[in-house]
Each structure stands twice: as structure tokens, then as C-alpha cells.
Protein backbone atom coordinates (compact mmCIF):
# COMPACT_ATOMS: atom_id res chain seq x y z
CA UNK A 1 -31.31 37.44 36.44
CA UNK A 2 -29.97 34.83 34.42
CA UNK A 3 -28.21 36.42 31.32
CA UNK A 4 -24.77 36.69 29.69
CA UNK A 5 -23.04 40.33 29.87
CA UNK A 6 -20.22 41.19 27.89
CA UNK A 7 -18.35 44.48 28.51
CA UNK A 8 -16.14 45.80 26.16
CA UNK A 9 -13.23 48.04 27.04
CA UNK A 10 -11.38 46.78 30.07
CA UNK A 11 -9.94 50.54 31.71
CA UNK A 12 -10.76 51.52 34.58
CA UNK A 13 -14.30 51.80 33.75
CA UNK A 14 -15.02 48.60 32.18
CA UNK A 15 -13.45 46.75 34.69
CA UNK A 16 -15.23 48.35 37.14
CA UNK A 17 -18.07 47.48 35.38
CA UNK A 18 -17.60 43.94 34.92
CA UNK A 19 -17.11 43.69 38.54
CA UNK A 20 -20.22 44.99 39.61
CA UNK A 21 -21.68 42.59 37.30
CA UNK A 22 -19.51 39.45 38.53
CA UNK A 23 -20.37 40.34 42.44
CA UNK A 24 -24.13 40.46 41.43
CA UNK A 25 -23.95 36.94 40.13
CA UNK A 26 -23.79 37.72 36.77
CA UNK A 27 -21.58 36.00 34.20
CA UNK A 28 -19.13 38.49 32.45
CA UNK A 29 -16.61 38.34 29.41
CA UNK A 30 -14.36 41.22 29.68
CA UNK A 31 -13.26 42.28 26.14
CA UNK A 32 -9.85 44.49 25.13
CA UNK A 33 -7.56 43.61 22.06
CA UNK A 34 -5.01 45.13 24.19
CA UNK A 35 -3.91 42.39 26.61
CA UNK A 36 -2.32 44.39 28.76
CA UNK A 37 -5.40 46.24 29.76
CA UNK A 38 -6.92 42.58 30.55
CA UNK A 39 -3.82 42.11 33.06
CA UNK A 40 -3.95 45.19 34.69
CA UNK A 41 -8.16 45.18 35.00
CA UNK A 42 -7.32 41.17 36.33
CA UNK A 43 -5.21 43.09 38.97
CA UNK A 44 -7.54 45.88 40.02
CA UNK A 45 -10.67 44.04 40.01
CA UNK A 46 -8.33 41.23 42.89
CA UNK A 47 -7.59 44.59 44.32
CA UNK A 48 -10.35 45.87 44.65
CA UNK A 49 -11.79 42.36 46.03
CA UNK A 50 -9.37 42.21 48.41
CA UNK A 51 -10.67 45.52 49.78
CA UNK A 52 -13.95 44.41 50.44
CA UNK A 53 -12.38 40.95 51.84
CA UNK A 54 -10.56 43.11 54.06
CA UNK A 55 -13.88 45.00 55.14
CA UNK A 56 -15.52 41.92 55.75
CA UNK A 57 -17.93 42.61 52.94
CA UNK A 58 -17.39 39.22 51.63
CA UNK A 59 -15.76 36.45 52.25
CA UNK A 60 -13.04 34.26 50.72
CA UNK A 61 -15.16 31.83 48.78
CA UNK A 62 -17.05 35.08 47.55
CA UNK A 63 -14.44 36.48 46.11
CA UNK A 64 -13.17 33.45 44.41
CA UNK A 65 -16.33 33.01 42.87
CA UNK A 66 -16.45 36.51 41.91
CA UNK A 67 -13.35 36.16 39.97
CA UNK A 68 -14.68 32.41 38.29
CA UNK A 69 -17.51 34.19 36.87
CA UNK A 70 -15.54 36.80 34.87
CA UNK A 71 -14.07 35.86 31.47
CA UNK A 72 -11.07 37.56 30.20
CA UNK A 73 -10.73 37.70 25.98
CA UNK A 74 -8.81 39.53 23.35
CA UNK A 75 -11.14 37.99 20.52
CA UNK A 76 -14.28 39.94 19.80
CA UNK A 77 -15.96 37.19 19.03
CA UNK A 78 -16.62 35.79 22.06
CA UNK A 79 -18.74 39.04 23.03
CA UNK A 80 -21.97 37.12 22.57
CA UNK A 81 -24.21 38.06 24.90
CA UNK A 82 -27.52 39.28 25.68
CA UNK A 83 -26.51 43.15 27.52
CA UNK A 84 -23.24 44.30 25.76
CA UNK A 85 -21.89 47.11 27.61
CA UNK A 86 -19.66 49.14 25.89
CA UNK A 87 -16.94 50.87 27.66
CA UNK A 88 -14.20 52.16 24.92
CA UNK A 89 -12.77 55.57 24.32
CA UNK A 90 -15.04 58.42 24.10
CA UNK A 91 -14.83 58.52 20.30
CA UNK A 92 -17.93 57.60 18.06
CA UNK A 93 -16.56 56.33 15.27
CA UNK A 94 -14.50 53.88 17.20
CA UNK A 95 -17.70 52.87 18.96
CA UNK A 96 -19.47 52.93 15.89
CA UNK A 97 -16.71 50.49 14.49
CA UNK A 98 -17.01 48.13 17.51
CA UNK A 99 -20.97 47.84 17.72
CA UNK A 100 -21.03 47.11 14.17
CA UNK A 101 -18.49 44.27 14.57
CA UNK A 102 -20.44 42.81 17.63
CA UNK A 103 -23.70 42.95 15.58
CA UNK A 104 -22.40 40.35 13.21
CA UNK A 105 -21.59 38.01 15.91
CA UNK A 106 -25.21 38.93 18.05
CA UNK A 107 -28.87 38.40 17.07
CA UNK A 108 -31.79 40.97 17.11
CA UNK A 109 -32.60 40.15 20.69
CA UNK A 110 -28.69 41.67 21.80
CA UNK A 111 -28.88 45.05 24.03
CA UNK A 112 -26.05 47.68 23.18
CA UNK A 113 -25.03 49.88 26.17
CA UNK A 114 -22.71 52.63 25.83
CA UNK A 115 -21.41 54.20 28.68
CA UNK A 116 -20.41 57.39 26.74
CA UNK A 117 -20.34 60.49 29.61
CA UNK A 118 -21.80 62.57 26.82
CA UNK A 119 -21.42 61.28 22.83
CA UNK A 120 -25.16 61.38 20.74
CA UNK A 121 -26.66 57.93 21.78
CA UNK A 122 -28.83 58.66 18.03
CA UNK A 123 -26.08 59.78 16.12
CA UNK A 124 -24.60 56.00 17.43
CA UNK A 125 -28.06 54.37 16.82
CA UNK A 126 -28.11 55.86 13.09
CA UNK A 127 -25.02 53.70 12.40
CA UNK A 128 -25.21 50.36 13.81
CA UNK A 129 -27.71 47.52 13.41
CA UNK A 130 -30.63 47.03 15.59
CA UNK A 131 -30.87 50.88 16.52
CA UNK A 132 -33.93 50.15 18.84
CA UNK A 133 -31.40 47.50 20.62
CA UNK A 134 -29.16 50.69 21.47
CA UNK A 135 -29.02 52.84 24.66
CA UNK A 136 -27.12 54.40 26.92
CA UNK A 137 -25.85 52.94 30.18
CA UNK A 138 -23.44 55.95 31.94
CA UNK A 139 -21.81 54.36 35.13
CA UNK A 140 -19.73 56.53 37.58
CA UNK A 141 -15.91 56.40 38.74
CA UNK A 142 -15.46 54.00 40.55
CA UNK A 143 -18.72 51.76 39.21
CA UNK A 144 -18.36 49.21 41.58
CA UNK A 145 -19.12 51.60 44.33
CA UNK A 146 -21.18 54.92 42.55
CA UNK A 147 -25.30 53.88 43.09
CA UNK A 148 -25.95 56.11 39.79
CA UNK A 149 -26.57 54.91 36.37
CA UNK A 150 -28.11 57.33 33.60
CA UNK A 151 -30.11 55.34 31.08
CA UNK A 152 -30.11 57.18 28.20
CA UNK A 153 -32.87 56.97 25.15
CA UNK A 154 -31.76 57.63 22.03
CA UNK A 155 -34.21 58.43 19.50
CA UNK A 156 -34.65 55.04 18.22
CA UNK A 157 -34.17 52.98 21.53
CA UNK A 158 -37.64 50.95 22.15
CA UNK A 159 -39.32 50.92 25.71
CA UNK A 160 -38.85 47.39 26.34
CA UNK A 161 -35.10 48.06 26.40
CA UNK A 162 -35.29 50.70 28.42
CA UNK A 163 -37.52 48.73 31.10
CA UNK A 164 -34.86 45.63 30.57
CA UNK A 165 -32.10 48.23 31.53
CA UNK A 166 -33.55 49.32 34.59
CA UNK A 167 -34.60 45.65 35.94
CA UNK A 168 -31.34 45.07 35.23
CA UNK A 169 -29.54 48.13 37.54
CA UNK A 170 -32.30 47.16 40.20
CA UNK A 171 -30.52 43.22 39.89
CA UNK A 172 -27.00 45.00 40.65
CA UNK A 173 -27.91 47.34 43.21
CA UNK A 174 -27.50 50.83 41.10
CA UNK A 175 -30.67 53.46 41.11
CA UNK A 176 -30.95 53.84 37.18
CA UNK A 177 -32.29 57.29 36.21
CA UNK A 178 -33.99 57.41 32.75
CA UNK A 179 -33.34 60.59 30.39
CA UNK A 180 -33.55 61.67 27.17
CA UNK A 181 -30.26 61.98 24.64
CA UNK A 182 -29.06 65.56 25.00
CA UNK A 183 -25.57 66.92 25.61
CA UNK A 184 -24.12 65.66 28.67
CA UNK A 185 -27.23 64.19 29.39
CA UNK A 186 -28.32 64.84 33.16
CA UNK A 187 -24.99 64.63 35.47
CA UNK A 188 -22.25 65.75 33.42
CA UNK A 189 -24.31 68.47 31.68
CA UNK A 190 -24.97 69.75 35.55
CA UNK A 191 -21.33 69.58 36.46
CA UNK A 192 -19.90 71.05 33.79
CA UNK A 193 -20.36 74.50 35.98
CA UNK A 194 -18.72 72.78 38.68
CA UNK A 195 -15.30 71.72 36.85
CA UNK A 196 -15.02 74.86 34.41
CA UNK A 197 -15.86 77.42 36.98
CA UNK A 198 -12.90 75.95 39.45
CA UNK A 199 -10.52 75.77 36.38
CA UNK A 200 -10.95 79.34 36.01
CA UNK A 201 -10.58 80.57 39.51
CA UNK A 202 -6.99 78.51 39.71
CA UNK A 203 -5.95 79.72 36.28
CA UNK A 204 -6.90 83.45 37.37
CA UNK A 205 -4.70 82.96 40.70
CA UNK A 206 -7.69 83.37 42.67
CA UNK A 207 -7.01 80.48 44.80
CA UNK A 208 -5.01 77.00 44.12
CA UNK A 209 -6.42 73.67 43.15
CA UNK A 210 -6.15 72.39 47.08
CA UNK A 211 -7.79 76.17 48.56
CA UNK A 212 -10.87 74.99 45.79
CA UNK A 213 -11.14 71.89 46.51
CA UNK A 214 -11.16 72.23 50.35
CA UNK A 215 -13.46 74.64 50.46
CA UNK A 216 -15.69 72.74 48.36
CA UNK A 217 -15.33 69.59 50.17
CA UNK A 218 -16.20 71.80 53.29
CA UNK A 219 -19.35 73.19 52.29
CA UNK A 220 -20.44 69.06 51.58
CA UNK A 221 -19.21 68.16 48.59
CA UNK A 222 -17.12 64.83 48.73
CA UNK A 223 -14.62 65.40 46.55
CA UNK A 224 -13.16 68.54 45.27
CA UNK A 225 -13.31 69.24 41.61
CA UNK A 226 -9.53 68.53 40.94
CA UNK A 227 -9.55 65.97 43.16
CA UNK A 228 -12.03 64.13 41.07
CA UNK A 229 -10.96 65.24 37.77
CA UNK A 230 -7.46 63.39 38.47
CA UNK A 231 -9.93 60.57 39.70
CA UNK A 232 -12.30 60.40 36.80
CA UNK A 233 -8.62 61.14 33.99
CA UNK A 234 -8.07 64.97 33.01
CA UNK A 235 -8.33 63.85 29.70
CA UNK A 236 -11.75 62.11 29.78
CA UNK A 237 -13.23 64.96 31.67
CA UNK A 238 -11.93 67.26 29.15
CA UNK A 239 -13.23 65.04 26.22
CA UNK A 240 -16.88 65.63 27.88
CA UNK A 241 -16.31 69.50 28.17
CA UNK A 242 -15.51 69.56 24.43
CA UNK A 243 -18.43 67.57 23.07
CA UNK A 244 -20.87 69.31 25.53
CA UNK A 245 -19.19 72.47 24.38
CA UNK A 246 -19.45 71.63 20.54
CA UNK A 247 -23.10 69.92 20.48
CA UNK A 248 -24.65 73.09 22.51
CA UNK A 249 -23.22 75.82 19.64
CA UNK A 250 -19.92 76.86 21.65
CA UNK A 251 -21.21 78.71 24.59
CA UNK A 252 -18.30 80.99 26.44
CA UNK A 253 -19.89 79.90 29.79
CA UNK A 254 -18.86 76.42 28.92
CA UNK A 255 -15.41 76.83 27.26
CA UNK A 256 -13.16 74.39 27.39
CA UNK A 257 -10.17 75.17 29.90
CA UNK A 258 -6.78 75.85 28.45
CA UNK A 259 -5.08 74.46 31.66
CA UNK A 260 -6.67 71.55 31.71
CA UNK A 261 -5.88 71.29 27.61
CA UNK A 262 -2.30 72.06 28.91
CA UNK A 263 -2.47 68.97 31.52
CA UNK A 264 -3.10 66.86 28.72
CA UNK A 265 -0.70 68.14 26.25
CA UNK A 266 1.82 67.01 28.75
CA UNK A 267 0.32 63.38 29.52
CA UNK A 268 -0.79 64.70 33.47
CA UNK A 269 -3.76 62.66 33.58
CA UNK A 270 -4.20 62.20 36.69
CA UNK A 271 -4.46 59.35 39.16
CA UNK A 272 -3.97 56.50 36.10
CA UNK A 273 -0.45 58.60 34.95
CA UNK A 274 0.77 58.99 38.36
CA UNK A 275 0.62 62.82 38.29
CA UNK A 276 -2.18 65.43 37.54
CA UNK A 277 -3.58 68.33 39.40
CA UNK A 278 -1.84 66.59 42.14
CA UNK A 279 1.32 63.69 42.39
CA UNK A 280 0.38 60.29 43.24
């Protein structure tokens, strides 16, 4: 497919995104006003490159061409594009505050992605221009290697955008799944269960984060639940337990956990910190 992807945000997920896009062919600007993000994304996206050179997966002259085809920016304005995937902090009225921006820069035919793990994809249509134009795109930790990608339909979002996302995850090699805006939406409404569940049996003493997450990993599962919260960022994974906690009316079963509120109060976040349910 011939088209022009922006992705905004340039963390861990956004430049995991933009990679996936780059290897597929795709043109990319990579947007953060925070050049320092742009550095270290330039770094893990080589990195990550180099990791696949090293597997033979591609070759030299791939990976060069890889990199060619990915812009790096600190000016909003160059996010003109026709799929703008939008990979910020899980906050809506920053997101809000971004996809308004990027509408006065885009025309009517512009696609909005969010890759929000769980915020209202309608409550962000209701704010921003072209509300039909907006959807949700959820990749997974690490993008550039997870086949999943949750389309989401807000209330507003038009079919033809929804079929243009999924030709679109079929032209990078991810299996799209199409649901409905709800809390959590599909995966991380599933897995809350998973996470919580495990918090409480370590904070009761009932067994410690490497007894869970062993015996987990033993009964199929590939990673143990601390082992992927440090992966995914304590705090992100906590930031998707409170908003699936708050938009469901505050369920106990689905409390948030004070030990992982206590990992974050102390800046353990896990793998991107250097410390978190385990040391790295």
C-alpha cells in the first residue's frame, strides 16, 4: 500500500510501531516534542534491526532501507499523513489536545488511530474533528513482533475506516481483530483477572512474584504476569486497571493493586527504569 503514516509518540510503543510500518515498506514520520525520545527510539529501532540482521531475517541493505524510510520530527506539523497513529500517554485530554492539533494540519480523508490499551475511543471521537475518521488501533509490547491488533469502533467511526484499518494490518503482517468500544476492550479487559489476581497472591505472601510467574509460565503461558508487567511499564498496566476499574462502576474483583500503586510511587517501572518486580 502506498500511503504516508505518521505515528505520534516515539516510547517504546510508537517506535515499535513505526518500525513495523518502515519494515513493511511503508513511509513513516515519527513524531515527539521531546527529542530525546526521538534519540533513544533512533537507537532501539537500530537495535532492534540489528537483531533481526543478526537472525538473518534481513539483510544489510534491508535494514538500511528500513531506517531511510522513517522520518524523525519534533514539529507537529509535519504529521501529514493519511493513517495517523497515535501513541502518547494514556491520558485523554492530552490525546484529545494532540488530535485536535493534527486536524488543522490534515484533511477529511486523514485516519486517527489511537492505540489507547483501554481510554473511550467515543468519548475521544466526541472531541476532535472528523469523529467518523477516528478509531482505535491497540498494538502489543513489543509491536514489531506481537501478530495482534484490536481495531476498535467507536460510536462514530464509519465502516470504510474500519475496512481501511484492517487492509492495512493484513499489508504489515498483524491479524487485526475488530470490536466494539467498551472498557478494556477485548485483551486487556480479559487479562485484567490475570494481573490483579497474581498481585494479590504475592501481596498476601502466598507465593513470590518468581513462584507466580513460573508456575504460570509452566502451565503454557509465555510470560509470567510480573514478568510482563515490568515488560509492558508497571505504570501503564496500572493506568489500564484504573480506567477499566472506573468505567465498569468500581468492581472489588477488579481493584486496583496497592503494591503495584506502591511500585509506582517509587518510580519501579519496570524494564524502561531499570528496576521493577524484578532488577534489570
Amino acid at each position: 500500500m502506498d500511503i504516508q503514516v505518521a505515528v505520534c509518540g516515539a516510547g517504546t510503543m510508537g517506535s515499535g510501531i513505526a518500525q513495523v510500518f518502515a519494515q513493511n515498506a511503508f513511509p513513516v514520520i515519527l513524531f515527539d516534542l521531546d527529542s530525546g525520545a526521538l534519540s533513544r527510539a533512533a537507537e532501539a529501532i537500530e537495535k532492534n534491526l540489528d537483531y533481526l540482521l543478526k537472525k538473518n531475517k534481513i539483510s544489510s541493505k534491508e535494514k538500511t532501507e528500513i531506517i531511510n524510510r522513517i522520518q524523525f520530527t519534533s514539529d507537529p506539523g509535519d504529521c501529514i499523513a493519511f493513517l495517523i497513529v497515535e501513541a502518547i500517554v494514556e491520558d485523554l485530554s492530552a490525546k484529545v489536545d494532540l488530535l485536535k492539533q493534527l486536524a488543522l494540519v490534515n484533511n477529511e480523508e486523514v485516519i486517527f488511530a489511537s492505540n489507547t490499551s483501554s481510554l473511550s475511543i467515543t468519548k475521544l471521537q466526541e472531541q476532535v474533528d472528523f469523529p467518523e475518521r477516528i478509531a482505535g488501533m491497540h498494538f502489543f509490547n513489543p509491536a514489531y513482533i506481537m501478530p495482534l491488533v484490536e481495531i476498535v469502533e467507536g460510536s462514530h467511526t464509519c465502516s470504510e475506516v474500519v475496512r481501511e484499518l484492517q487492509e492495512i494490518c493484513a499489508a504489515i503482517g498483524k491479524q487485526p481483530v475488530v470490536c466494539k468500544d467498551a472498557p478494556g476492550f477485548i485483551v486487556n479487559r480479559v487479562a485484567r483477572p490475570y494481573y490483579l489476581q497474581s498481585l494479590r497472591l504475592a501481596q498476601e505472601g502466598v507465593a513470590g512474584f518468581e513462584e507466580i510467574d513460573a508456575i504460570l509460565e509452566s502451565v503454557g503461558f509465555r510470560m509470567g504476569p510480573f514478568r510482563l508487567m515490568d515488560l509492558i511499564g508497571i505504570d501503564i498496566n496500572l493506568k489500564t486497571s484504573e480506567t477499566v476499574y472506573e468505567a465498569l462502576g468500581r468492581p472489588a474483583r477488579l481493584r486496583p493493586s496497592v503494591l503495584q500503586q506502591q511500585k509506582v510511587g517509587s518510580g519501579m517501572l519496570g524494564r524502561k527504569s531499570g528496576e521493577g518486580f524484578y532488577k534489570y
